[in-house]
Protein backbone atom coordinates (compact mmCIF):
# COMPACT_ATOMS: atom_id res chain seq x y z
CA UNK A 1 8.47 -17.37 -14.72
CA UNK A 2 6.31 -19.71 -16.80
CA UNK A 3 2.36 -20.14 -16.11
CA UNK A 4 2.16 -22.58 -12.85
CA UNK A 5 6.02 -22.30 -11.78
CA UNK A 6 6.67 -22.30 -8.16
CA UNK A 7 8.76 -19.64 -6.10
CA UNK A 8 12.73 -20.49 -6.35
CA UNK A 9 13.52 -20.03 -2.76
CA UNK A 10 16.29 -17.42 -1.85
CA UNK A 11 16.84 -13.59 -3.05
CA UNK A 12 16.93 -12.94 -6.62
CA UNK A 13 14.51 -15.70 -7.40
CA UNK A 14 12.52 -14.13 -9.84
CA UNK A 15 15.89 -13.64 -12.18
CA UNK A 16 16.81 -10.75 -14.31
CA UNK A 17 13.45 -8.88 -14.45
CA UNK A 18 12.39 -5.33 -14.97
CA UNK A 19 9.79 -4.07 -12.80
CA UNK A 20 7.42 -1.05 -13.02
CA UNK A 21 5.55 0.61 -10.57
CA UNK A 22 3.82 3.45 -10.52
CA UNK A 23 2.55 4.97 -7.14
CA UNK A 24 5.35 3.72 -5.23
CA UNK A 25 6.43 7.17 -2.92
CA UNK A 26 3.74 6.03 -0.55
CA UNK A 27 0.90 3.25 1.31
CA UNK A 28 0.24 0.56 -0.97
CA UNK A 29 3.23 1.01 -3.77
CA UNK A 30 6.32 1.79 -1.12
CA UNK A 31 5.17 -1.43 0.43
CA UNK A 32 5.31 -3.60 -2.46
CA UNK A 33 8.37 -1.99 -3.94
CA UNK A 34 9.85 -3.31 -0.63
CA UNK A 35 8.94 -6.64 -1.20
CA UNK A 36 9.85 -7.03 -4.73
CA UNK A 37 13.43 -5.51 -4.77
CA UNK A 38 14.86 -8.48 -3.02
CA UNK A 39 13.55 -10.68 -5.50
CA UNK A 40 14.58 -9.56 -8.75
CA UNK A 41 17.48 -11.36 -9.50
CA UNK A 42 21.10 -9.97 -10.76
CA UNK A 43 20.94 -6.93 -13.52
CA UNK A 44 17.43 -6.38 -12.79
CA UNK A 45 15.97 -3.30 -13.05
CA UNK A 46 12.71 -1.89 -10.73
CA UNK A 47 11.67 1.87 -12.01
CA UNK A 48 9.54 3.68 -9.64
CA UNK A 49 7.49 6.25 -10.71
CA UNK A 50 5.03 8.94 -8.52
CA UNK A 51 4.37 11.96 -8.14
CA UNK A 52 6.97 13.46 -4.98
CA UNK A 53 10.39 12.96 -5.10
CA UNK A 54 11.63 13.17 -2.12
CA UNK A 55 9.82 9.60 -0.87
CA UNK A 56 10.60 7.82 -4.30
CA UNK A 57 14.35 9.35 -4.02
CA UNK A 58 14.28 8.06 -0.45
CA UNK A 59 13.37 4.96 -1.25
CA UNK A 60 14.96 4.24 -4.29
CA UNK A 61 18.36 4.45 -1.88
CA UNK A 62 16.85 1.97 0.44
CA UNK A 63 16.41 -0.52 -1.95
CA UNK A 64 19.73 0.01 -4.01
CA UNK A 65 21.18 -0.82 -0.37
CA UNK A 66 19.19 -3.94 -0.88
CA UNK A 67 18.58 -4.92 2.69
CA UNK A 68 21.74 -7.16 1.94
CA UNK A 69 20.03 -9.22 -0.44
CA UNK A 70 23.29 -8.47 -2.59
CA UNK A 71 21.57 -9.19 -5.68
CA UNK A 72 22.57 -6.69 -7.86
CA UNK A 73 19.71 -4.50 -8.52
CA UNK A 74 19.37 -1.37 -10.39
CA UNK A 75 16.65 1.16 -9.23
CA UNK A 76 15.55 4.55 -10.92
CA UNK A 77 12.93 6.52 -10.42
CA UNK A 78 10.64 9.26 -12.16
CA UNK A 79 9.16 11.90 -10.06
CA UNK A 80 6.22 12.78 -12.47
CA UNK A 81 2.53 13.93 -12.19
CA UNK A 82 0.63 11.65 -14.41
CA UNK A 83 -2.53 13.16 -14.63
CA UNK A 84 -1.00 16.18 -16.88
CA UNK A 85 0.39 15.44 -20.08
CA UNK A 86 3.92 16.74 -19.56
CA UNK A 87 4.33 14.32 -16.79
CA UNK A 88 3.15 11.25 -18.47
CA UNK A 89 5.57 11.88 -21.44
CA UNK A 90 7.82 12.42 -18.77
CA UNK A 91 7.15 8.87 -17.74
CA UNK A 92 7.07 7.56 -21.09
CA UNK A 93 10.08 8.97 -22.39
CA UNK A 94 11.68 6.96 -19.52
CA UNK A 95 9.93 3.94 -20.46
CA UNK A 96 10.98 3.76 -24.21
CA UNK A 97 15.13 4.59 -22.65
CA UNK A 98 14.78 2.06 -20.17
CA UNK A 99 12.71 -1.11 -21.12
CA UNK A 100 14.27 -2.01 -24.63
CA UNK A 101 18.25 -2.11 -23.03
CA UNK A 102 15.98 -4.26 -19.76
CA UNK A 103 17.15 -8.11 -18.82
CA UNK A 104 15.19 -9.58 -21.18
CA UNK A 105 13.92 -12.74 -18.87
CA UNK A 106 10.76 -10.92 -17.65
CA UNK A 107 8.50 -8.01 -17.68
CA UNK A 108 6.24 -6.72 -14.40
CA UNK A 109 4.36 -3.37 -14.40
CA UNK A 110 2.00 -2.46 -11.94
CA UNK A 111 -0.28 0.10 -12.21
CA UNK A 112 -0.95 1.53 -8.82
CA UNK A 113 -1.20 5.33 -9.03
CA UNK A 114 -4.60 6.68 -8.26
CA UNK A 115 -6.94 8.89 -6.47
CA UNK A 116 -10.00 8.98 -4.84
CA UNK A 117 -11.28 12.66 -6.47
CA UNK A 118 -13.65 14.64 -4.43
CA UNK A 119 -15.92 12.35 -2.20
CA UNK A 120 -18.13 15.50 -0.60
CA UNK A 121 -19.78 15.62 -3.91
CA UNK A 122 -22.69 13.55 -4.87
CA UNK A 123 -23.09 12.57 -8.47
CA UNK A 124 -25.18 15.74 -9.43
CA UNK A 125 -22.46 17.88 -7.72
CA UNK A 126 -20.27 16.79 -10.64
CA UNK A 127 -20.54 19.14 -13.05
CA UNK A 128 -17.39 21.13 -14.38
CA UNK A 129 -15.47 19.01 -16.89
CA UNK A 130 -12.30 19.99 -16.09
CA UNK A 131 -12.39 18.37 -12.82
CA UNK A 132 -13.97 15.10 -14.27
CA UNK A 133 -11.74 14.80 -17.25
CA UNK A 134 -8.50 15.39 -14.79
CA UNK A 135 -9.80 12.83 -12.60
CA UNK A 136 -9.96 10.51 -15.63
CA UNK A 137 -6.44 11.72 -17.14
CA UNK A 138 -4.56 10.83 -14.00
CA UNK A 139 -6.55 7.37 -12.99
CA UNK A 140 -7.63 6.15 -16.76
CA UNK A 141 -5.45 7.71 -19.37
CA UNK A 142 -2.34 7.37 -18.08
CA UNK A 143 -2.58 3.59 -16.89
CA UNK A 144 -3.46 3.00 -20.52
CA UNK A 145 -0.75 4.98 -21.99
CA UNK A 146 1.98 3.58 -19.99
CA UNK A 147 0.96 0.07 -20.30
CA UNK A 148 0.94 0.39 -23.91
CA UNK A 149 4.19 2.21 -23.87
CA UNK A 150 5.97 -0.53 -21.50
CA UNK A 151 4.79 -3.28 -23.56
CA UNK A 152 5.72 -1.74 -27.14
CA UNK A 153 9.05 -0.88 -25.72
CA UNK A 154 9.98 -4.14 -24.01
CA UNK A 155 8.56 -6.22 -26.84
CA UNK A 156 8.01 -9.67 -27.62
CA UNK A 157 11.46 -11.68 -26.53
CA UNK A 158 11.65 -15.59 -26.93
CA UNK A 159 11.60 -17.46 -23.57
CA UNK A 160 10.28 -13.97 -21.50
CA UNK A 161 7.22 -13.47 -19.79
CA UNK A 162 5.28 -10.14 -19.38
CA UNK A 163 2.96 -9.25 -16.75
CA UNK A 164 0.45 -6.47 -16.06
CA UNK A 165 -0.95 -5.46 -12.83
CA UNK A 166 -4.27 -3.22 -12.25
CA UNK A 167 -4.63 -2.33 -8.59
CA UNK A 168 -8.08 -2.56 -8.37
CA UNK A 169 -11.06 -2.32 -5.61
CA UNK A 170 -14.28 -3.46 -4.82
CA UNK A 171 -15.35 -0.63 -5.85
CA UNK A 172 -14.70 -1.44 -9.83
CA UNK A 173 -17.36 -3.76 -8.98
CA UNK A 174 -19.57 -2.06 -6.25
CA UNK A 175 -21.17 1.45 -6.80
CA UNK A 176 -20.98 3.33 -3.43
CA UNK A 177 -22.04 6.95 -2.69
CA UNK A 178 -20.30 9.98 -3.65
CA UNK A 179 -17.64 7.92 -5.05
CA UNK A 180 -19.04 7.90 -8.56
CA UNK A 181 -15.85 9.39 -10.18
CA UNK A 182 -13.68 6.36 -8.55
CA UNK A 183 -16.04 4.09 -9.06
CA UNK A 184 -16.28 4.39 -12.55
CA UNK A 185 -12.18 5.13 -12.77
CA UNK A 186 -11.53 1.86 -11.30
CA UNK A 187 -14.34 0.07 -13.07
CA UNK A 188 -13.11 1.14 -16.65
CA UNK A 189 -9.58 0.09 -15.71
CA UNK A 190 -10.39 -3.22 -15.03
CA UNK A 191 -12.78 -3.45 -18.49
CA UNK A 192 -9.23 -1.71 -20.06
CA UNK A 193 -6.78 -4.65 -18.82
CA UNK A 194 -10.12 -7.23 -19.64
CA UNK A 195 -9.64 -6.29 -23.33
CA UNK A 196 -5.69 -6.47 -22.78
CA UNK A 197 -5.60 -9.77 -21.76
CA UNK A 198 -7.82 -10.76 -25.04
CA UNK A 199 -5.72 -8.60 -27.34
CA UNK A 200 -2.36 -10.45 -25.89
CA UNK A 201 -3.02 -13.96 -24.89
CA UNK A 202 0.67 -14.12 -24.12
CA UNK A 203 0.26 -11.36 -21.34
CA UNK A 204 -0.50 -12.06 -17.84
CA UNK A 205 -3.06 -9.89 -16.74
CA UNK A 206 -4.17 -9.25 -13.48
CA UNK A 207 -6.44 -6.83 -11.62
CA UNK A 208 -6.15 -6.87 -8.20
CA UNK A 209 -8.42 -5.57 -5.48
CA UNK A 210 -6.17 -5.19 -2.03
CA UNK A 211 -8.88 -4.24 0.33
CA UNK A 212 -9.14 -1.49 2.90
CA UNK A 213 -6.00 -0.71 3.18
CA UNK A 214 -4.68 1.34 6.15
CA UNK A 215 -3.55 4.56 4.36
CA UNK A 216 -4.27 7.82 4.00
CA UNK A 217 -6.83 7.25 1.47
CA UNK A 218 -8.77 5.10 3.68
CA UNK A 219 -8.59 8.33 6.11
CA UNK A 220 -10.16 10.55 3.58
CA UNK A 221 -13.13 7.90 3.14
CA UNK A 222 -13.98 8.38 6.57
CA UNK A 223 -13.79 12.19 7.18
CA UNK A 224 -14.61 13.30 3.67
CA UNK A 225 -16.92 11.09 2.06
CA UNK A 226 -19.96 13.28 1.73
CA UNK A 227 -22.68 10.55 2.64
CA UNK A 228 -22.94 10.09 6.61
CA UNK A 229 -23.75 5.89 6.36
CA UNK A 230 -21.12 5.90 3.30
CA UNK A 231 -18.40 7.98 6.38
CA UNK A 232 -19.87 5.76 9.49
CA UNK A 233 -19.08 2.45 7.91
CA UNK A 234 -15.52 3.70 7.11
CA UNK A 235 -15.17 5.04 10.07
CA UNK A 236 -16.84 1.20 11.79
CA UNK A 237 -13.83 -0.36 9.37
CA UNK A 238 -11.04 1.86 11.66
CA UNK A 239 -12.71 1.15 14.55
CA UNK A 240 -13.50 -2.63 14.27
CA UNK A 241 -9.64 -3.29 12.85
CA UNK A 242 -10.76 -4.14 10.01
CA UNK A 243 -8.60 -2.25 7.70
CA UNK A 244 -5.29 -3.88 6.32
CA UNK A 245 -1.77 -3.85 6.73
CA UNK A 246 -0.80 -2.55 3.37
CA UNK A 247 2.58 -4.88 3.60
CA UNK A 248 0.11 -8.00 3.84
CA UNK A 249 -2.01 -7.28 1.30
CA UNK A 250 1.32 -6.78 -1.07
CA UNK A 251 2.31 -9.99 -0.12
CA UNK A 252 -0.94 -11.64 -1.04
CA UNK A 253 -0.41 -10.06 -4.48
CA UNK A 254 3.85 -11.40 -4.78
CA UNK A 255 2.37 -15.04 -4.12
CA UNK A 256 -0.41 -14.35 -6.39
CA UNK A 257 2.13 -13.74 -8.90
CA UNK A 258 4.92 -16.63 -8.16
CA UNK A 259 2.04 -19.13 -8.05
CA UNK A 260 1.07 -17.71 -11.42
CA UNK A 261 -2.18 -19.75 -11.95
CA UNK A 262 -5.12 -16.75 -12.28
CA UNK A 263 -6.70 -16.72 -15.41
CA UNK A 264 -5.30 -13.87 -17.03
CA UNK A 265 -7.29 -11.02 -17.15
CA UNK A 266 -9.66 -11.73 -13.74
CA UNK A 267 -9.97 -9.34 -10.62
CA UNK A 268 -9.00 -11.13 -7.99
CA UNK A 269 -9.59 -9.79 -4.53
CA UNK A 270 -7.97 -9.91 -1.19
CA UNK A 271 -10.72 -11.65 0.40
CA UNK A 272 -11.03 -14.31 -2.12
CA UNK A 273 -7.56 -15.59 -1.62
């Protein structure tokens, strides 16, 4: 879809696409995977990757059944841990197979995969590297290495359009307590897809913040987060209903991408839409 096109209404509307998305077994992922399916258009492909394969082969069959969109769609999935290198080649492998035989009218990856490492520890708790460079491998290393892949093996097609999505969070922007190793994952991801969208003017780039979502990670910030203020005012979020429906903050991010006017390479939050 070029920069600025509207939405053509009905299933399929987004034409033959491929569509990568990594974290998609569960919370944020499953629900976006739900709402793109019906509109990739005849001979698309969607590949979900993550890390348990029952939930991706699960719903890999409810989307093939398509909800009786009837459009056509082919989706495969990779049940892969990304955060050790066997895994990500795993995933790579799959994207240099897949992407260059791909409909050639459009390109959508969305990095979504991540992990909030281990919020009972303050910053001076983190010493062994092992745990801090596995943190990085899974939420840094292997967004970069399978963007790069996806884009190498799609390529540069006349008339096609390419788009990369970081899910993001305030807290690329925000430092909060004992969240140093997320905060800093999530802030160097959204500096990484910055410097994409410089390095390719001709790639969409967008980082995305969803807010709180209502998922199990959001239940880890407010019974393990090792600061008590840092737990109550995750805990207020629950309380207050405050957190959101992970199905409407994928939608906010599908018309963020058929309106197609953010300046590529911008973090865009849920709250500013």
């Amino acid at each position: 879809m070029e920069s600025g096109a509207g939405p053509v209404p009905g299933p399929g509307r987004w034409g033959a696409a491929v569509c990568v998305l990594t974290g998609a077994s569960r919370g944020f992922g499953r629900s976006l995977a739900r709402l793109l399916a019906p509109r990739l258009g005849e001979g698309s492909v969607l590949l979900l990757l993550a890390r348990s394969a029952a939930p991706l082969a699960e719903l890999a069959a409810e989307l093939r059944d398509g909800g009786g969109t009837g459009t056509g769609l082919r989706v495969e999935y990779v049940a892969a841990d990304l955060g050790c290198e066997q895994g990500l080649r795993r995933a790579t492998a799959a994207l240099r197979e897949m992407l260059p035989a791909a409909p050639p009218g459009r390109l959508l990856l969305v990095n979504n995969a991540g992990s909030l490492g281990d919020i009972s520890k303050s910053f001076l708790d983190l010493t062994d590297p092992d745990e801090i460079n596995s943190y990085f491998a899974f939420n840094v290393t292997s967004a970069l290495c399978l963007t790069s892949t996806a884009l190498q093996a799609f390529g540069k097609r006349p008339g096609s359009s390419r788009t990369v999505v970081n899910i993001s969070s305030l807290c690329a922007v925000k430092p909060f307590k004992n969240w140093a190793l997320y905060c800093s994952g999530k802030a160097s991801r959204d500096m990484m897809f910055q410097v994409l969208a410089l390095e390719e003017p001709d790639v969409r780039v967008l980082n995305y913040a969803p807010g709180p979502l209502d998922t199990d990670m959001q239940l880890l910030a407010r019974t393990k987060t090792g600061d008590p203020e840092m737990r109550q005012y995750f805990q207020s979020l629950q309380e207050s209903g405050q957190l959101i429906d992970c199905t409407v903050s994928a939608q906010k991010l599908v018309n963020l991408l058929e309106e197609d006017t953010f300046r590529s390479g911008a973090h865009v939050d849920f709250y500013d839409i």
